[in-house]
PDB file of N, CA and C in Angstrom:
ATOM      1  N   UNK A   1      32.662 -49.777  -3.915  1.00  0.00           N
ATOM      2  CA  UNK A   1      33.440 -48.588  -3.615  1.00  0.00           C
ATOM      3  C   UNK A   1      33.178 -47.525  -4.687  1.00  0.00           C
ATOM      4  N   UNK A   2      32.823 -47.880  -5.959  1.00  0.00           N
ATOM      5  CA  UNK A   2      32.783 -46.884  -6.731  1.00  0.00           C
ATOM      6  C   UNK A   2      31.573 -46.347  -6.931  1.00  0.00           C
ATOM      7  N   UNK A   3      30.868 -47.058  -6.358  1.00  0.00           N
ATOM      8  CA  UNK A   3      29.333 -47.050  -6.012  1.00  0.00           C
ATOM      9  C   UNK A   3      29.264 -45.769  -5.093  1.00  0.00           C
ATOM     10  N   UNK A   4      29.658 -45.885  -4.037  1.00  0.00           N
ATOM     11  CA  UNK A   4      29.766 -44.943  -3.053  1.00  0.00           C
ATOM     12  C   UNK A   4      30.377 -43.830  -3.085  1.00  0.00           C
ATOM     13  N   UNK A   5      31.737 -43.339  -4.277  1.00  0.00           N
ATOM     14  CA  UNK A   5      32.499 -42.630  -4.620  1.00  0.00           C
ATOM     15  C   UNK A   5      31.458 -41.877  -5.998  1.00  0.00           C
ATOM     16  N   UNK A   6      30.709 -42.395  -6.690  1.00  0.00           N
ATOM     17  CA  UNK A   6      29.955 -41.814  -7.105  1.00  0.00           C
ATOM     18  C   UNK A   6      28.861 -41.125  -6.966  1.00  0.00           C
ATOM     19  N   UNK A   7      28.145 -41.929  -5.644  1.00  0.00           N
ATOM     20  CA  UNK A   7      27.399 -41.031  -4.892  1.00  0.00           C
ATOM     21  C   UNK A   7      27.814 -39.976  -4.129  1.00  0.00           C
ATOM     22  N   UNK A   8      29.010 -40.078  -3.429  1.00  0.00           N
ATOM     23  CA  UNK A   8      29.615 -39.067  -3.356  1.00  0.00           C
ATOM     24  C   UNK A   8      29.749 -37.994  -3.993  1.00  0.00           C
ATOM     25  N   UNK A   9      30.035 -38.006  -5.068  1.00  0.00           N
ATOM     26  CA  UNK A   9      30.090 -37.174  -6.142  1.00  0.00           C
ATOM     27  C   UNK A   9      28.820 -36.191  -6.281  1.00  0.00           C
ATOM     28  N   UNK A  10      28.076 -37.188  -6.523  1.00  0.00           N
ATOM     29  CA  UNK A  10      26.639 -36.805  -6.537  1.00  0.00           C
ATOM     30  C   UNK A  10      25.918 -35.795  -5.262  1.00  0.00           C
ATOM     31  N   UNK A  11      26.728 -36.063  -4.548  1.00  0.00           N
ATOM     32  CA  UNK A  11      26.207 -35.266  -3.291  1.00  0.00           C
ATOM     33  C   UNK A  11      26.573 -34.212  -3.042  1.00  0.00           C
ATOM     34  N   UNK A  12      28.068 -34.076  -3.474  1.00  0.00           N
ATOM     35  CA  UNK A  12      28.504 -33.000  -3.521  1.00  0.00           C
ATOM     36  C   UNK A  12      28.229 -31.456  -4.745  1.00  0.00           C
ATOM     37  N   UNK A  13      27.560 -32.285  -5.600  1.00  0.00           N
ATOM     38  CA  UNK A  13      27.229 -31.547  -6.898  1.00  0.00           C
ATOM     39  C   UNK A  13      25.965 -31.233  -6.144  1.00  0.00           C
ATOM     40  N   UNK A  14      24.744 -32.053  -5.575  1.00  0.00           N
ATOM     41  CA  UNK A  14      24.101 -31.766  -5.511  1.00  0.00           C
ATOM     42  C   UNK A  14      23.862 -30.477  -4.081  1.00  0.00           C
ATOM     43  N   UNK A  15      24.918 -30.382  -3.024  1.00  0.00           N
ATOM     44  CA  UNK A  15      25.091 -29.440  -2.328  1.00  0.00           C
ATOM     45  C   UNK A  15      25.580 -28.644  -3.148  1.00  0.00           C
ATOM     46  N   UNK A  16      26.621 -28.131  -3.786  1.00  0.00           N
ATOM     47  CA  UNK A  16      26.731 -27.038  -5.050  1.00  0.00           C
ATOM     48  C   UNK A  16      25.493 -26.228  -5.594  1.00  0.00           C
ATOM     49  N   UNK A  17      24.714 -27.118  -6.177  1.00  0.00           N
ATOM     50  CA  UNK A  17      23.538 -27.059  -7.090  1.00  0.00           C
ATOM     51  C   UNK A  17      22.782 -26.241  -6.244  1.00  0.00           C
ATOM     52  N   UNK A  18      22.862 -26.947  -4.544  1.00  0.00           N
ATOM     53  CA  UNK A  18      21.246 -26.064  -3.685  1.00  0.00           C
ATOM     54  C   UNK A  18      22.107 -25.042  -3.266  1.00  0.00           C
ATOM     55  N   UNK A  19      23.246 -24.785  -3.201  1.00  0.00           N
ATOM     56  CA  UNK A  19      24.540 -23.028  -2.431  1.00  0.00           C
ATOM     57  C   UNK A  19      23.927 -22.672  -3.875  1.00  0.00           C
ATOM     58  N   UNK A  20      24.240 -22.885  -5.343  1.00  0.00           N
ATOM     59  CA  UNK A  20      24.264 -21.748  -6.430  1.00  0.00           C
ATOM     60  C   UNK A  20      22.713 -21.252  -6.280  1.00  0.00           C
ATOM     61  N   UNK A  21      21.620 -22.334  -5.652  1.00  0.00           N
ATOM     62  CA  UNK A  21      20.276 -21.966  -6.534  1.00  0.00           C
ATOM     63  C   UNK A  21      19.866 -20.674  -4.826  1.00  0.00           C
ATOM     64  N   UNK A  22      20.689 -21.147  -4.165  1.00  0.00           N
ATOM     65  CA  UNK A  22      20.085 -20.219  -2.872  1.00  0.00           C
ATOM     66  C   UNK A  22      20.990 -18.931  -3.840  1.00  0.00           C
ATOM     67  N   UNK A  23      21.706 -18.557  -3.937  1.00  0.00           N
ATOM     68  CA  UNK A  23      22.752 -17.365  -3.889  1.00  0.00           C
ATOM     69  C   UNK A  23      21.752 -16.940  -5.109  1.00  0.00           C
ATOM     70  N   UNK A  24      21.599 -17.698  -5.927  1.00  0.00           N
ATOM     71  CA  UNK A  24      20.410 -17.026  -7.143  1.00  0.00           C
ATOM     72  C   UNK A  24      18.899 -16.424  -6.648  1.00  0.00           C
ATOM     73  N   UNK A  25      18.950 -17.028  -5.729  1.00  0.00           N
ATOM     74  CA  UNK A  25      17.502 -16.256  -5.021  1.00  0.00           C
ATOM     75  C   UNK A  25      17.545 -15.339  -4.151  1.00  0.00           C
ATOM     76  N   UNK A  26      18.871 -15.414  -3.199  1.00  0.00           N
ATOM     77  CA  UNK A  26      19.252 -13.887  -2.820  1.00  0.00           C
ATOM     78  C   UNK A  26      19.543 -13.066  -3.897  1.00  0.00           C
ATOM     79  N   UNK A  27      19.896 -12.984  -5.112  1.00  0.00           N
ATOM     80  CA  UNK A  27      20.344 -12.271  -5.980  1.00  0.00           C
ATOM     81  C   UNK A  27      19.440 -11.732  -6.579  1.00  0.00           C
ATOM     82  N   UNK A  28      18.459 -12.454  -6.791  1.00  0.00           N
ATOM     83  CA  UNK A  28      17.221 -12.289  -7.172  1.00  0.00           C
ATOM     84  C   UNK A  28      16.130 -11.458  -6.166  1.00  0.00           C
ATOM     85  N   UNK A  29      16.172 -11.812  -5.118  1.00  0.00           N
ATOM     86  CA  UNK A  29      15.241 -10.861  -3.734  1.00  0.00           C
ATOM     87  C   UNK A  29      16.263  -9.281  -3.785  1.00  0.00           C
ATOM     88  N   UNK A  30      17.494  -9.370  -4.021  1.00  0.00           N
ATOM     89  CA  UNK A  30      18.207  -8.248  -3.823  1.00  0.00           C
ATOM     90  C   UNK A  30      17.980  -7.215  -5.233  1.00  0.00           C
ATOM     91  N   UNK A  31      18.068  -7.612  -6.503  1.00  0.00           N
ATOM     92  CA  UNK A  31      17.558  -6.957  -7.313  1.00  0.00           C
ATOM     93  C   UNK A  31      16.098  -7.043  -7.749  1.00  0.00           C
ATOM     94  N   UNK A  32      15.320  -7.233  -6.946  1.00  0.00           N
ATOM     95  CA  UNK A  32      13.851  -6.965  -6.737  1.00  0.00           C
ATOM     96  C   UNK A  32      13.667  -5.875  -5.675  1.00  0.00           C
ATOM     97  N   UNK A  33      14.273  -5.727  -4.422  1.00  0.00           N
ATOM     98  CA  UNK A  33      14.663  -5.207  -3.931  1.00  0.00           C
ATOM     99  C   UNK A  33      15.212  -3.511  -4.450  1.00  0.00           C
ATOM    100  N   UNK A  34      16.160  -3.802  -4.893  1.00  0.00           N
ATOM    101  CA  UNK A  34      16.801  -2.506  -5.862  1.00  0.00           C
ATOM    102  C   UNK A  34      15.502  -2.085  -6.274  1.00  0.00           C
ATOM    103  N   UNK A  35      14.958  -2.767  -7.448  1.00  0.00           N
ATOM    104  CA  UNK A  35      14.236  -2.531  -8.299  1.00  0.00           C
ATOM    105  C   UNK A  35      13.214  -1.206  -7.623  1.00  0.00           C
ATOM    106  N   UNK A  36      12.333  -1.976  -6.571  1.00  0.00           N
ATOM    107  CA  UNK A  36      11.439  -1.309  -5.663  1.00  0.00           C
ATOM    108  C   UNK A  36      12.015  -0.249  -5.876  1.00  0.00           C
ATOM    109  N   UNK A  37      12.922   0.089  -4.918  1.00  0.00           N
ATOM    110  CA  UNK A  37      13.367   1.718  -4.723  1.00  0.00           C
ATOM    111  C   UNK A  37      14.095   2.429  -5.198  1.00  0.00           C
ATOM    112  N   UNK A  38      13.952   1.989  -6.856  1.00  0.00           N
ATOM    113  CA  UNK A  38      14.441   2.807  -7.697  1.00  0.00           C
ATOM    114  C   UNK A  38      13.311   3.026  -8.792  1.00  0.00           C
ATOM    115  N   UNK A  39      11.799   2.172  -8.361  1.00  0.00           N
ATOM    116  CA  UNK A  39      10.831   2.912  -8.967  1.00  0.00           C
ATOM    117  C   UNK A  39      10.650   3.844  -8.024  1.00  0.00           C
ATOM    118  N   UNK A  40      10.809   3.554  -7.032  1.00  0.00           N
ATOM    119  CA  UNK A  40      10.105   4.983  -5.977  1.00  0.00           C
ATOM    120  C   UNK A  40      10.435   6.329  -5.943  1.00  0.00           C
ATOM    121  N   UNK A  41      11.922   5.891  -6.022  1.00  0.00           N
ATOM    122  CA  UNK A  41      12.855   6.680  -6.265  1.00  0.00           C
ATOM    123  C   UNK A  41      12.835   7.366  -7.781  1.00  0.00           C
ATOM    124  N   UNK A  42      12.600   6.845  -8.407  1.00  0.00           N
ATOM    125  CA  UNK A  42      11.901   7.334 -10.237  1.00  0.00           C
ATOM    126  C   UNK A  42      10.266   8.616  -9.940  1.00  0.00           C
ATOM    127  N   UNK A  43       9.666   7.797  -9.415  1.00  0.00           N
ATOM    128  CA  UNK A  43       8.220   7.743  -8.826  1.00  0.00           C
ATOM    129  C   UNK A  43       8.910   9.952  -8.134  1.00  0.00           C
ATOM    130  N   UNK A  44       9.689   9.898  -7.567  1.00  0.00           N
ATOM    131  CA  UNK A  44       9.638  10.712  -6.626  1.00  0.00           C
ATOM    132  C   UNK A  44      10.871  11.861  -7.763  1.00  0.00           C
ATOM    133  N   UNK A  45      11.359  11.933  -8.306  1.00  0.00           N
ATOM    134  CA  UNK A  45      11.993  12.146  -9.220  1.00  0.00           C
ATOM    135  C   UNK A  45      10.808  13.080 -10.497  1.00  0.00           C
ATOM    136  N   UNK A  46      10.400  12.010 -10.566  1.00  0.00           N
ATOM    137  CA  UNK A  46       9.510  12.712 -12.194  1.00  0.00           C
ATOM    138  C   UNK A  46       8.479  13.814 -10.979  1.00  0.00           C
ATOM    139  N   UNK A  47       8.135  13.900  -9.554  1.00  0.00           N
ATOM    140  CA  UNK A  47       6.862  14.720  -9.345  1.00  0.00           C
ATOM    141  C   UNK A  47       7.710  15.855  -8.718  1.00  0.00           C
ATOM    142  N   UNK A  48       8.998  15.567  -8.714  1.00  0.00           N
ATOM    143  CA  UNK A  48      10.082  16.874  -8.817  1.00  0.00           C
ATOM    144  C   UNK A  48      10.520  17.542 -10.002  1.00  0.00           C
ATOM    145  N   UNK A  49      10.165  16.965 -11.251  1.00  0.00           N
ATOM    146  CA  UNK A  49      10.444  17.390 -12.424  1.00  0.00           C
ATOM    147  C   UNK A  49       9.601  18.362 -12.244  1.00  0.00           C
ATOM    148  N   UNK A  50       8.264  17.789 -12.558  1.00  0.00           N
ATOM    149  CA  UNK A  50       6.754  18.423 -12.975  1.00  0.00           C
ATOM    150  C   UNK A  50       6.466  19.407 -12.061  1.00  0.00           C
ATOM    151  N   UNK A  51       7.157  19.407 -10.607  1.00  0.00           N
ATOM    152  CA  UNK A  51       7.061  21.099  -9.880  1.00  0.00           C
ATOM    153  C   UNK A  51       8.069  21.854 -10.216  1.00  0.00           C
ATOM    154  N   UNK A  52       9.278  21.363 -10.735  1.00  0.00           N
ATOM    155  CA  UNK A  52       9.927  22.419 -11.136  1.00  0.00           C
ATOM    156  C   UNK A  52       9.713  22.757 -12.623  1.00  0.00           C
ATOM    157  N   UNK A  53       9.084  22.043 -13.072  1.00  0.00           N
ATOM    158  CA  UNK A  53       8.358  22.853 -14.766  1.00  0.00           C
ATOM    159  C   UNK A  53       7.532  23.749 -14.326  1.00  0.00           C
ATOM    160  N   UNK A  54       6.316  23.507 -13.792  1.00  0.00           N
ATOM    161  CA  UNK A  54       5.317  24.468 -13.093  1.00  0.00           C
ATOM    162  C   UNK A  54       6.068  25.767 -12.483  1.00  0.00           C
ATOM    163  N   UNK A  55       7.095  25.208 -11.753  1.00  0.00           N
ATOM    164  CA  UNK A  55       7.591  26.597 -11.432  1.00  0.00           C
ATOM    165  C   UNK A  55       8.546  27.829 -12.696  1.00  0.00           C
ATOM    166  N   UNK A  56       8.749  26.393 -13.167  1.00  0.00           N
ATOM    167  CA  UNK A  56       9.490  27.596 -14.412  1.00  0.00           C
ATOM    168  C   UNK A  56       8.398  27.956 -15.428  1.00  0.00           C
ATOM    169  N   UNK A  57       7.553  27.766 -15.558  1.00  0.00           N
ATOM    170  CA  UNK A  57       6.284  28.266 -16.673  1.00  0.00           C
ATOM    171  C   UNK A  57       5.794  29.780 -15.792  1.00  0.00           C
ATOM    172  N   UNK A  58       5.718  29.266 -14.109  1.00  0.00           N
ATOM    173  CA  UNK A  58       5.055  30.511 -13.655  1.00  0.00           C
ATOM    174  C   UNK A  58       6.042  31.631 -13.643  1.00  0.00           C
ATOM    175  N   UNK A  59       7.280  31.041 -13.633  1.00  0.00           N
ATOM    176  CA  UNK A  59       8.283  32.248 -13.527  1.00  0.00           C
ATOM    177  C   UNK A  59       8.847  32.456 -15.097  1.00  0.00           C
ATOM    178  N   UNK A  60       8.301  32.228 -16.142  1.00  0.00           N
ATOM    179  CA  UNK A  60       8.141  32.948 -17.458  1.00  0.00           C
ATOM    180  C   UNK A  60       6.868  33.627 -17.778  1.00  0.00           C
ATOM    181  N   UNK A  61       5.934  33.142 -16.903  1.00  0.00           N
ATOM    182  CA  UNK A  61       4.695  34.324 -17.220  1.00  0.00           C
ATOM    183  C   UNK A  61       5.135  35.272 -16.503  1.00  0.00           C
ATOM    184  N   UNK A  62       5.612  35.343 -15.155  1.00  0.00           N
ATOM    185  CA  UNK A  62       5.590  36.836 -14.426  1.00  0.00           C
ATOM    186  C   UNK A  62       6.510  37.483 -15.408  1.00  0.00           C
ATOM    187  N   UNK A  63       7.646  36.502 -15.730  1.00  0.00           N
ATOM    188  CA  UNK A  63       9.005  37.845 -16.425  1.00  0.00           C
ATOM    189  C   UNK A  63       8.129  38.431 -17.663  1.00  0.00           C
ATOM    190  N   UNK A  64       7.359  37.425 -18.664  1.00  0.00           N
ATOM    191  CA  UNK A  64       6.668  38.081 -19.754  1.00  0.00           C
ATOM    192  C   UNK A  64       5.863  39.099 -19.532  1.00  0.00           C
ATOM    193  N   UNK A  65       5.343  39.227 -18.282  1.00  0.00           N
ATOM    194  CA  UNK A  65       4.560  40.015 -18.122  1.00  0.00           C
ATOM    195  C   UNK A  65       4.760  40.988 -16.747  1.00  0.00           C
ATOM    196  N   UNK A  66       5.488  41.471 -16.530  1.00  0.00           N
ATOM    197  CA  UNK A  66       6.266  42.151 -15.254  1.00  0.00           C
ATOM    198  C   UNK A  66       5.647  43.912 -15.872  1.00  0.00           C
ATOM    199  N   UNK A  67       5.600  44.028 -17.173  1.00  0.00           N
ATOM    200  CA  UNK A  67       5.412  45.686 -17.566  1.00  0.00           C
ATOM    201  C   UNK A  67       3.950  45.491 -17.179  1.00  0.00           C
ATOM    202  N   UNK A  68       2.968  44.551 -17.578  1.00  0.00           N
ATOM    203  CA  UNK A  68       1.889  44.643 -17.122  1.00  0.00           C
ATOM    204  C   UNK A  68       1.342  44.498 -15.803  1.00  0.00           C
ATOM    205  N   UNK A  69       2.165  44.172 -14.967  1.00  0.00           N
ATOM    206  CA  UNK A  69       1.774  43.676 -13.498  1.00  0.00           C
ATOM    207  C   UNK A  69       2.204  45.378 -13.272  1.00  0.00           C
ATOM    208  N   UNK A  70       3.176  45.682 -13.812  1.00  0.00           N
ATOM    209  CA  UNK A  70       3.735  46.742 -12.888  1.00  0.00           C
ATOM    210  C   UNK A  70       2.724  48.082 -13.370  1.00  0.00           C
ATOM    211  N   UNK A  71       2.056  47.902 -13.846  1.00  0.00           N
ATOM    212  CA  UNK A  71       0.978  49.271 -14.539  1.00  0.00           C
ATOM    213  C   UNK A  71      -0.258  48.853 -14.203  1.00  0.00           C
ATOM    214  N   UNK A  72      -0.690  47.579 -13.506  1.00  0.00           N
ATOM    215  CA  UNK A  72      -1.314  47.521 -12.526  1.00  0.00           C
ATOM    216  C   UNK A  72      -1.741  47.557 -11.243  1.00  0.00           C
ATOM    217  N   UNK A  73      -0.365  47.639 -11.016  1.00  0.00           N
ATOM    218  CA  UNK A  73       0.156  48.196  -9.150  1.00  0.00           C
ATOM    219  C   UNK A  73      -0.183  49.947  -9.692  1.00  0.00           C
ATOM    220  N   UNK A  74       0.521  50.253 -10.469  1.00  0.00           N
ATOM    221  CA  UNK A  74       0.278  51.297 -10.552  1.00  0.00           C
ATOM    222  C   UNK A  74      -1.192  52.091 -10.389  1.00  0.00           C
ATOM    223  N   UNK A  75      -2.372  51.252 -11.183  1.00  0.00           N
ATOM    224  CA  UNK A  75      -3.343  51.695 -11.397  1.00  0.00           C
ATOM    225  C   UNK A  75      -4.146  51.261  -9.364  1.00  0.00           C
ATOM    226  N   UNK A  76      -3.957  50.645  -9.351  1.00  0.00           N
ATOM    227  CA  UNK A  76      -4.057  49.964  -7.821  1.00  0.00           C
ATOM    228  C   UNK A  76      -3.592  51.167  -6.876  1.00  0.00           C
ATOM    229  N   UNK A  77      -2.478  51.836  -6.829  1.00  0.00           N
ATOM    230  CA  UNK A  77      -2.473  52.942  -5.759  1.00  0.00           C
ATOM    231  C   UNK A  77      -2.722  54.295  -6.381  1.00  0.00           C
ATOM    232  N   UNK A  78      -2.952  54.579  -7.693  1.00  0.00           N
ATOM    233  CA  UNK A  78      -3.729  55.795  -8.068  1.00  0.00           C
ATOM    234  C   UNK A  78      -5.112  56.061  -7.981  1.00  0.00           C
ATOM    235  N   UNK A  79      -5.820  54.902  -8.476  1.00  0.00           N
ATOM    236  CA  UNK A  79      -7.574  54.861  -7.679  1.00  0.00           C
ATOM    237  C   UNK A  79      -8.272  54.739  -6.661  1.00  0.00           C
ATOM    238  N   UNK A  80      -7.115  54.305  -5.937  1.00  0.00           N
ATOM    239  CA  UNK A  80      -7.476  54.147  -4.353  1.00  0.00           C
ATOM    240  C   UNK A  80      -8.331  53.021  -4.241  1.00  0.00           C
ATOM    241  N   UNK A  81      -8.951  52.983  -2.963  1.00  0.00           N
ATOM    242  CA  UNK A  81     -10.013  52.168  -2.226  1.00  0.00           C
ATOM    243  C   UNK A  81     -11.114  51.677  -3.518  1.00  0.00           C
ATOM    244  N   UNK A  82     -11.586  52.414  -4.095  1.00  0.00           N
ATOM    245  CA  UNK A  82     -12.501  52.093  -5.167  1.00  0.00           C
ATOM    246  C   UNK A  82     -11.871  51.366  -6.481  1.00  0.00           C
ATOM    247  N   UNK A  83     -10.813  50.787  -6.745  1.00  0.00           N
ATOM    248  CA  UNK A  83     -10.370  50.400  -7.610  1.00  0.00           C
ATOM    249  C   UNK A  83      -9.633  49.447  -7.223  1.00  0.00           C
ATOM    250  N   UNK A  84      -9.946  48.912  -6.205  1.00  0.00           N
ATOM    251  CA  UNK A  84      -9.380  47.811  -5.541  1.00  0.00           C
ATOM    252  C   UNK A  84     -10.368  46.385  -5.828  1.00  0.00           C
ATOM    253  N   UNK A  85     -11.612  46.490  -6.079  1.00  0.00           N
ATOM    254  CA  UNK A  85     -12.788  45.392  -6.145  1.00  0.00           C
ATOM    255  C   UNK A  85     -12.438  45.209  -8.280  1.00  0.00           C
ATOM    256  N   UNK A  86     -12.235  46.305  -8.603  1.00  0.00           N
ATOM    257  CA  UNK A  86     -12.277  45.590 -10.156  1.00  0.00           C
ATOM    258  C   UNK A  86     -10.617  45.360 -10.270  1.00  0.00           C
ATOM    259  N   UNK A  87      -9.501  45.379  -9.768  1.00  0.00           N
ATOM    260  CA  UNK A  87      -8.055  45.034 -10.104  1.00  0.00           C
ATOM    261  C   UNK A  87      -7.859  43.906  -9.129  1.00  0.00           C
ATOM    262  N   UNK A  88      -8.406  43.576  -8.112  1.00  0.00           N
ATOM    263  CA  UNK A  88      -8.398  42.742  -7.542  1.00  0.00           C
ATOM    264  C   UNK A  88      -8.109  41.264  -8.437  1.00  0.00           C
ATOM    265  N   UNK A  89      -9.707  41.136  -9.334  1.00  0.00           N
ATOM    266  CA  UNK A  89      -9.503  39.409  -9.960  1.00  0.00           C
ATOM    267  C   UNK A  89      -8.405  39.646 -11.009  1.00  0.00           C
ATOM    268  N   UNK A  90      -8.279  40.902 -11.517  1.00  0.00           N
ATOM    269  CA  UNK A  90      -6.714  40.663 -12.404  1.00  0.00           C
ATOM    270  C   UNK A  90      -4.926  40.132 -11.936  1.00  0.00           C
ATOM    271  N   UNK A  91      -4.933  40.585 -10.450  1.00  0.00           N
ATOM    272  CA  UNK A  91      -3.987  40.616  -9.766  1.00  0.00           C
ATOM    273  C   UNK A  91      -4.071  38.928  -9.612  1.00  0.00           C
ATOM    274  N   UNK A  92      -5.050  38.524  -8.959  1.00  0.00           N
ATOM    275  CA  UNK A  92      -5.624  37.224  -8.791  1.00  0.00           C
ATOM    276  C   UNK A  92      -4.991  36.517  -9.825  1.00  0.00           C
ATOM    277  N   UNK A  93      -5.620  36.700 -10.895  1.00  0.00           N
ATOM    278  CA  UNK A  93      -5.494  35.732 -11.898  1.00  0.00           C
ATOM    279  C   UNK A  93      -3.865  36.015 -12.374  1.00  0.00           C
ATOM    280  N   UNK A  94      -3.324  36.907 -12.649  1.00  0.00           N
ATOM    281  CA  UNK A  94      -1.830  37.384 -12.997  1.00  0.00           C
ATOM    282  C   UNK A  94      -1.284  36.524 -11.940  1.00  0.00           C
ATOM    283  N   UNK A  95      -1.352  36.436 -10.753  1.00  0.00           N
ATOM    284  CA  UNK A  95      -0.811  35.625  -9.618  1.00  0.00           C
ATOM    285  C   UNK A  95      -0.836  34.092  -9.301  1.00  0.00           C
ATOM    286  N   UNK A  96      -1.929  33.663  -9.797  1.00  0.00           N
ATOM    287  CA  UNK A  96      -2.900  32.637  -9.806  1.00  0.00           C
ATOM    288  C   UNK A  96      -2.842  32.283  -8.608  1.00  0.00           C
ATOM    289  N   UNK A  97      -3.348  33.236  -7.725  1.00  0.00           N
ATOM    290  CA  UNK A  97      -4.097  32.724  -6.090  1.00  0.00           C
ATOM    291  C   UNK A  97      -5.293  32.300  -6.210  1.00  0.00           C
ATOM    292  N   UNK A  98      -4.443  31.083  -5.134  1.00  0.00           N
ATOM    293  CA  UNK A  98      -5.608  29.762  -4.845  1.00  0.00           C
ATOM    294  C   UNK A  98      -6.679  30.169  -4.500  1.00  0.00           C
ATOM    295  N   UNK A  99      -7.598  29.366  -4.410  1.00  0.00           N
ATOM    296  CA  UNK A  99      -9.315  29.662  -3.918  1.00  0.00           C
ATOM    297  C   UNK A  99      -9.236  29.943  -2.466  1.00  0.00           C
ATOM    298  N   UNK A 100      -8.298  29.664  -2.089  1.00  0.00           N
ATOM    299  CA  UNK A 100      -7.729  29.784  -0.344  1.00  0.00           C
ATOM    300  C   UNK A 100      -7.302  31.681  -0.375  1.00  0.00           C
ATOM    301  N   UNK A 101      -6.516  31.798  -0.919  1.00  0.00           N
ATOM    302  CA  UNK A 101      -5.755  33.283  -1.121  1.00  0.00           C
ATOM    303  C   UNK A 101      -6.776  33.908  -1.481  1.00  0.00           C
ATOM    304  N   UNK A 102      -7.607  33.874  -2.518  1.00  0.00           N
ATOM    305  CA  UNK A 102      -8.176  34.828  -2.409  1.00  0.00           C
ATOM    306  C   UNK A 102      -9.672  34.709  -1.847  1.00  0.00           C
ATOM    307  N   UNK A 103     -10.005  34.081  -1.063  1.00  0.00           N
ATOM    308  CA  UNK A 103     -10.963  34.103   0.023  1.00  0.00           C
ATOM    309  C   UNK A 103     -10.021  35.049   1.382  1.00  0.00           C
ATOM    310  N   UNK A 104      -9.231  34.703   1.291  1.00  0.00           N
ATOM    311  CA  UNK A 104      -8.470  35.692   2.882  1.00  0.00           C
ATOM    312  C   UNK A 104      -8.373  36.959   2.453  1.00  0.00           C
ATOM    313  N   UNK A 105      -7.784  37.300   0.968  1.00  0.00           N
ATOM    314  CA  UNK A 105      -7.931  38.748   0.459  1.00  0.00           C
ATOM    315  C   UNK A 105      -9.681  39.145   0.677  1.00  0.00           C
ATOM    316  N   UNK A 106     -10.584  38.657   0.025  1.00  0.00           N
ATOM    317  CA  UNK A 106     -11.964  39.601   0.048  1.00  0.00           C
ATOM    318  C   UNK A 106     -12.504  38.985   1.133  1.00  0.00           C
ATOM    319  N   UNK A 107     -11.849  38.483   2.546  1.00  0.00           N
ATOM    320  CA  UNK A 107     -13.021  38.249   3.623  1.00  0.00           C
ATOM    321  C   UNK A 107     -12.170  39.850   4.282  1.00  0.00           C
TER     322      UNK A 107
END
């Protein structure tokens, strides 16, 4: 009887043992889980940083330089038609239009 009351025992520890080691491996798939999509989520985070730096660098060059853009518009509708091919790559470059932009400007 005590034979059997100990195996008992035993059986029951050992159902315990396989419920804790499962609940540890869901616990484990679930913060692996997390993990994933909170690198992605990191992942997607930092390439929102780095466009909104880019955007704030480009929007401290225009403010630094707004007197010079604006005395180049200027020079742009006082020379007319002929002063459009040499203010052109300045505007360009002050702007920094893509190789796309300014192929549609000089086609």
């Amino acid at each position: 009887v005590r034979a059997a009351h100990a195996q008992s025992q035993r059986d029951n520890e050992l159902v315990r043992a396989r419920t804790y080691a499962l609940q540890l491996r869901d616990r484990a798939r679930d913060f692996a889980a997390r993990d994933k999509a909170s690198r992605a989520e990191n992942a997607q985070l930092k390439d929102r940083v780095d466009a909104l730096e880019r955007a704030l660098e480009r929007s401290a060059h225009l403010e630094g330089n707004l007197d010079y853009m604006k005395n180049i518009v200027v020079r742009l509708f006082t020379m007319g038609e002929e002063g459009f091919p040499q203010l052109l790559p300045i505007v360009a470059t002050f702007l920094q239009f893509s190789a796309e932009e300014n192929a549609a400007i000089e086609a």
